[in-house]
Protein backbone atom coordinates (compact mmCIF):
# COMPACT_ATOMS: atom_id res chain seq x y z
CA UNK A 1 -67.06 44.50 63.52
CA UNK A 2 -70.54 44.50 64.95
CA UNK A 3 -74.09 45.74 63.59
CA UNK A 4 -74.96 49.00 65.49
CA UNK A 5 -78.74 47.94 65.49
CA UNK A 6 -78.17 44.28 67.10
CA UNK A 7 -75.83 46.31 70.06
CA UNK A 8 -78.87 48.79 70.62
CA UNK A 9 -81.60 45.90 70.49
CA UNK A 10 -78.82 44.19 73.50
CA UNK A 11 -78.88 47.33 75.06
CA UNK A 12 -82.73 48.28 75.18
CA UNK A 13 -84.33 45.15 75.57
CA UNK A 14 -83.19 44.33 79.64
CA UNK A 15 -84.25 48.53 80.01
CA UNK A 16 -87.73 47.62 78.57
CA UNK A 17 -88.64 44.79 80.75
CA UNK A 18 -87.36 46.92 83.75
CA UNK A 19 -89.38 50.07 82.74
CA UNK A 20 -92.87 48.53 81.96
CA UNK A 21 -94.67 46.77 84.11
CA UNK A 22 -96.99 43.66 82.55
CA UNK A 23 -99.15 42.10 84.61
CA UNK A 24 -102.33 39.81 84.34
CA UNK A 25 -105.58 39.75 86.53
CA UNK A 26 -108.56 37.51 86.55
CA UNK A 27 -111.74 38.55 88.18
CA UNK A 28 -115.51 37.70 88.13
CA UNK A 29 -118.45 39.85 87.71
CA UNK A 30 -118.85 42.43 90.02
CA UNK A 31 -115.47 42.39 92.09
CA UNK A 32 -113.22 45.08 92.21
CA UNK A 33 -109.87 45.15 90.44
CA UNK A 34 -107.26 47.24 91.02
CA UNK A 35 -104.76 48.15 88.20
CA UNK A 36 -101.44 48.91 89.36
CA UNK A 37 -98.88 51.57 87.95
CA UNK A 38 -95.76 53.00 89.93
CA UNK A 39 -94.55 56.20 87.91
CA UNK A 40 -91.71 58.70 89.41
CA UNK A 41 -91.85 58.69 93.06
CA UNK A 42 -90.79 62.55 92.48
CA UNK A 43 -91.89 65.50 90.53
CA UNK A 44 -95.41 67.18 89.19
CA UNK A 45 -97.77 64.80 87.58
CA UNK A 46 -99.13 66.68 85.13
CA UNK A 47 -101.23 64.26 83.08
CA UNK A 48 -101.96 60.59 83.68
CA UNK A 49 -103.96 58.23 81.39
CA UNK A 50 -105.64 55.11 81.73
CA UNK A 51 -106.67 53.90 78.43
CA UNK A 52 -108.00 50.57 76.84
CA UNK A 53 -107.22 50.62 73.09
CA UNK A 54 -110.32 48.14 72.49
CA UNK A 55 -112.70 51.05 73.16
CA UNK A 56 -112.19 52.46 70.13
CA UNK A 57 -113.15 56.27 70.53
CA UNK A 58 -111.16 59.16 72.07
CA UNK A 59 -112.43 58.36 75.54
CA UNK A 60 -110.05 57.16 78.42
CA UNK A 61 -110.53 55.25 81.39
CA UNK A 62 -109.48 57.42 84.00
CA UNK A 63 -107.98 60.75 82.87
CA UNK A 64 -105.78 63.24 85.24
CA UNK A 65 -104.46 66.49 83.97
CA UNK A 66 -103.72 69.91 86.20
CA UNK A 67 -104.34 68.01 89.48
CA UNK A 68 -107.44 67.22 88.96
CA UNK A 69 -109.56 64.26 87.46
CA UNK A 70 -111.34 65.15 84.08
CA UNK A 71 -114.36 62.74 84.37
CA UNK A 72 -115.76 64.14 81.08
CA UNK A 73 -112.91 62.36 79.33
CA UNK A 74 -113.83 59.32 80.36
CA UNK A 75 -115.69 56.59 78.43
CA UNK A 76 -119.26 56.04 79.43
CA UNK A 77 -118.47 52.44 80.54
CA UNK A 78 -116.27 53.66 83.20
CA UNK A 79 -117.60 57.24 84.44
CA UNK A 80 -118.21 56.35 88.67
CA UNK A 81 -116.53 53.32 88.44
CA UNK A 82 -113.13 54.30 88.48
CA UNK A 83 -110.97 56.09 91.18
CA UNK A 84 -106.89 56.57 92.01
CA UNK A 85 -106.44 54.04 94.73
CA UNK A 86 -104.75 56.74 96.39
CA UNK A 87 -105.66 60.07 95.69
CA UNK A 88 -102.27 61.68 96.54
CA UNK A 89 -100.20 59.69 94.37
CA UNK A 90 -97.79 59.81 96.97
CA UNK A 91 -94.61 57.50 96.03
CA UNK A 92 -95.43 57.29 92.45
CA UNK A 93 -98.75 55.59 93.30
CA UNK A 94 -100.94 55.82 89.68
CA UNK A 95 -103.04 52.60 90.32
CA UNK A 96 -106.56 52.85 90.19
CA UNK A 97 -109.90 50.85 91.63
CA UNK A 98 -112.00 50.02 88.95
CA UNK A 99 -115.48 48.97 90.45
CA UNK A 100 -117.57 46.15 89.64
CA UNK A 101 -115.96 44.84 86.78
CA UNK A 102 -118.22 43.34 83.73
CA UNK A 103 -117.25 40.80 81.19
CA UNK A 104 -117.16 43.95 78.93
CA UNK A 105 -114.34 45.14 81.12
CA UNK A 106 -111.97 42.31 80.02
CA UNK A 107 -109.00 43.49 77.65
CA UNK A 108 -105.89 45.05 77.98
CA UNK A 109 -105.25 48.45 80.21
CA UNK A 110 -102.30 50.86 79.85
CA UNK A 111 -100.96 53.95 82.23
CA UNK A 112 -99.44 56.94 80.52
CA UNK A 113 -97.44 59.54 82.34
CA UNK A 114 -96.26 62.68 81.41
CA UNK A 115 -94.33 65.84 83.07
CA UNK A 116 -93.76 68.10 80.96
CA UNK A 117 -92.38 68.19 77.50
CA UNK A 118 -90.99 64.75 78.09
CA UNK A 119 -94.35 63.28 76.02
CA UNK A 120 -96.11 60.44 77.73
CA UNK A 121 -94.54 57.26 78.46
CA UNK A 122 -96.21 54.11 78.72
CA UNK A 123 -95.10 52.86 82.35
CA UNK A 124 -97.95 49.91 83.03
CA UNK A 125 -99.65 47.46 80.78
CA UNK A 126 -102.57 44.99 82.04
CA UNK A 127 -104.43 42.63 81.06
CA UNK A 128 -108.06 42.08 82.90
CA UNK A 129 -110.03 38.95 81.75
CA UNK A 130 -113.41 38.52 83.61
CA UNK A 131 -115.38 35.70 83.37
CA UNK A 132 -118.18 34.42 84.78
CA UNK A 133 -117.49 31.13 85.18
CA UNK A 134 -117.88 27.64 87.64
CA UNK A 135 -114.35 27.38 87.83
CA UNK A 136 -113.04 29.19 91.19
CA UNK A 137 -111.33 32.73 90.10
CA UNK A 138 -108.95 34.22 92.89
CA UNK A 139 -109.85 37.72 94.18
CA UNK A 140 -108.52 40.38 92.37
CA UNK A 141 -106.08 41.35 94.99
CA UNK A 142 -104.20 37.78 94.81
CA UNK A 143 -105.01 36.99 91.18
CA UNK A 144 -102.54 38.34 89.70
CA UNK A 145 -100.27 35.83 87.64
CA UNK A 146 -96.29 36.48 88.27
CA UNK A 147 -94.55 37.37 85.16
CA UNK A 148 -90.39 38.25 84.99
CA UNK A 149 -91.46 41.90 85.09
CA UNK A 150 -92.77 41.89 88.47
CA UNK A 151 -89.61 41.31 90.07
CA UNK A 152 -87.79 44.19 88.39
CA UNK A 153 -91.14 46.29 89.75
CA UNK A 154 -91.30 45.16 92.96
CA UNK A 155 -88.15 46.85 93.33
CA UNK A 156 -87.44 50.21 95.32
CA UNK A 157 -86.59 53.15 92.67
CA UNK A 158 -83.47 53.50 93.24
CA UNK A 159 -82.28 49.97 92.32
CA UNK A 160 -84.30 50.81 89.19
CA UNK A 161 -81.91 53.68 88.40
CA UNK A 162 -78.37 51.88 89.67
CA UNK A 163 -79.87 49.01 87.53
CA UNK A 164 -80.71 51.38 84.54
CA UNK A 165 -77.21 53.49 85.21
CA UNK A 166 -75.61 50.08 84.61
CA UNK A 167 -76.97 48.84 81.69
CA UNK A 168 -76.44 52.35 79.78
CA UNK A 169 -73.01 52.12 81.34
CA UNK A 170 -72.22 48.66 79.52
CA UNK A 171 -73.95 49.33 76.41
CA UNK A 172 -72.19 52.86 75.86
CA UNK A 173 -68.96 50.94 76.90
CA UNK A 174 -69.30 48.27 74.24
CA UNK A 175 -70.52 50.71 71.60
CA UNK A 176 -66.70 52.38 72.49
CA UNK A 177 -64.76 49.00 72.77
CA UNK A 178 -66.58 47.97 69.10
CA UNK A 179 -65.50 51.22 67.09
C-alpha cells in the first residue's frame, strides 16, 4: 500500500529541521562572532567539537573532552582565538566566541556532542562569510540571517521533545494504520 522508505523520509525530515540548527553570519575583519549551539540542557558533556571541514587536517576548532578544553587539538588558525561563551555550559550552552575573525575564517562550522556511547551528533551547523568590504556588514551579534530552523531553536526544550514525541507518535501510527 505504501513504500516504507517514502513514510520514513515523511517521518524524519520535520525531526531534522527541528534537531539541527542552520544558521548564517556575516562579519568583517576583526569582529567577533559568536557561533551558537544549544545541546541537552541535562547530563555530562563528555566531548564537544567544533570543527570546519575546509581545514582539511585532523585539527578542530575548539575541542572539549573530560571537562576540560584540549587546546592542543586545535588548528593553528584558531589556538587563543576561541573560547565557550560560557564556560559552564549551563542550559545546554555549547556556543563559542571566536575572536577577530579573518577572511580565512569564512566557511562552514559544525558542533558535535557526545555523552557517552551515544556517538556524536551533529546538533549546529554555521556558516561564517567575512568580507572586507564597502558595503555596511551588521555586527555579528544581529547579523545573523533568519532561516525556518531558528524558530524550531528558539524554542524551550521541552516543546522540542512534546514536538519530537509527536511526530514519532504519528509516524509509528501510520506505519501501523499502512500494514
Amino acid at each position: 500500500m505504501f513504500d516504507s522508505r517514502k513514510i520514513l523520509f515523511v517521518c524524519l525530515l520535520p525531526c531534522s529541521v527541528i534537531c539541527l540548527t542552520s544558521e548564517e553570519i556575516r562579519a568583517k575583519p576583526g569582529d567577533n562572532v559568536i557561533l551558537q549551539c544549544r545541546g541537552p540542557r541535562e547530563g555530562v558533556i563528555e566531548l564537544l567539537e567544533w570543527s570546519k571541514p575546509d581545514l582539511k587536517s585532523e585539527d578542530y576548532v575548539f575541542y572539549f573532552r573530560e571537562q576540560r578544553v584540549y587546546e592542543m587539538y586545535q588548528h593553528p588558525l584558531f589556538r587563543g582565538r576561541v573560547e565557550l561563551r560560557d564556560p559552564q555550559m549551563k542550559e545546554g550552552n555549547f556556543a563559542v566566541i571566536l575572536k577577530n575573525v579573518t577572511i580565512k575564517d569564512s566557511g562552514t562550522y559544525m558542533c558535535f556532542y557526545g555523552n557517552g556511547g551515544n556517538g556524536l551528533e551533529l546538533i549546529s551547523n554555521i556558516t561564517l562569510t567575512v568580507r572586507d568590504s564597502a558595503k555596511h556588514v551588521p555586527p555579528s551579534s544581529a547579523s545573523s540571517s533568519l532561516r525556518p530552523t531558528d524558530f524550531m531553536s528558539s524554542l524551550p526544550t521541552p516543546i522540542l521533545d512534546i514536538i519530537k514525541l509527536v511526530i514519532i507518535w504519528f509516524c509509528q501510527a501510520w506505519v501501523f494504520l499502512s500494514e
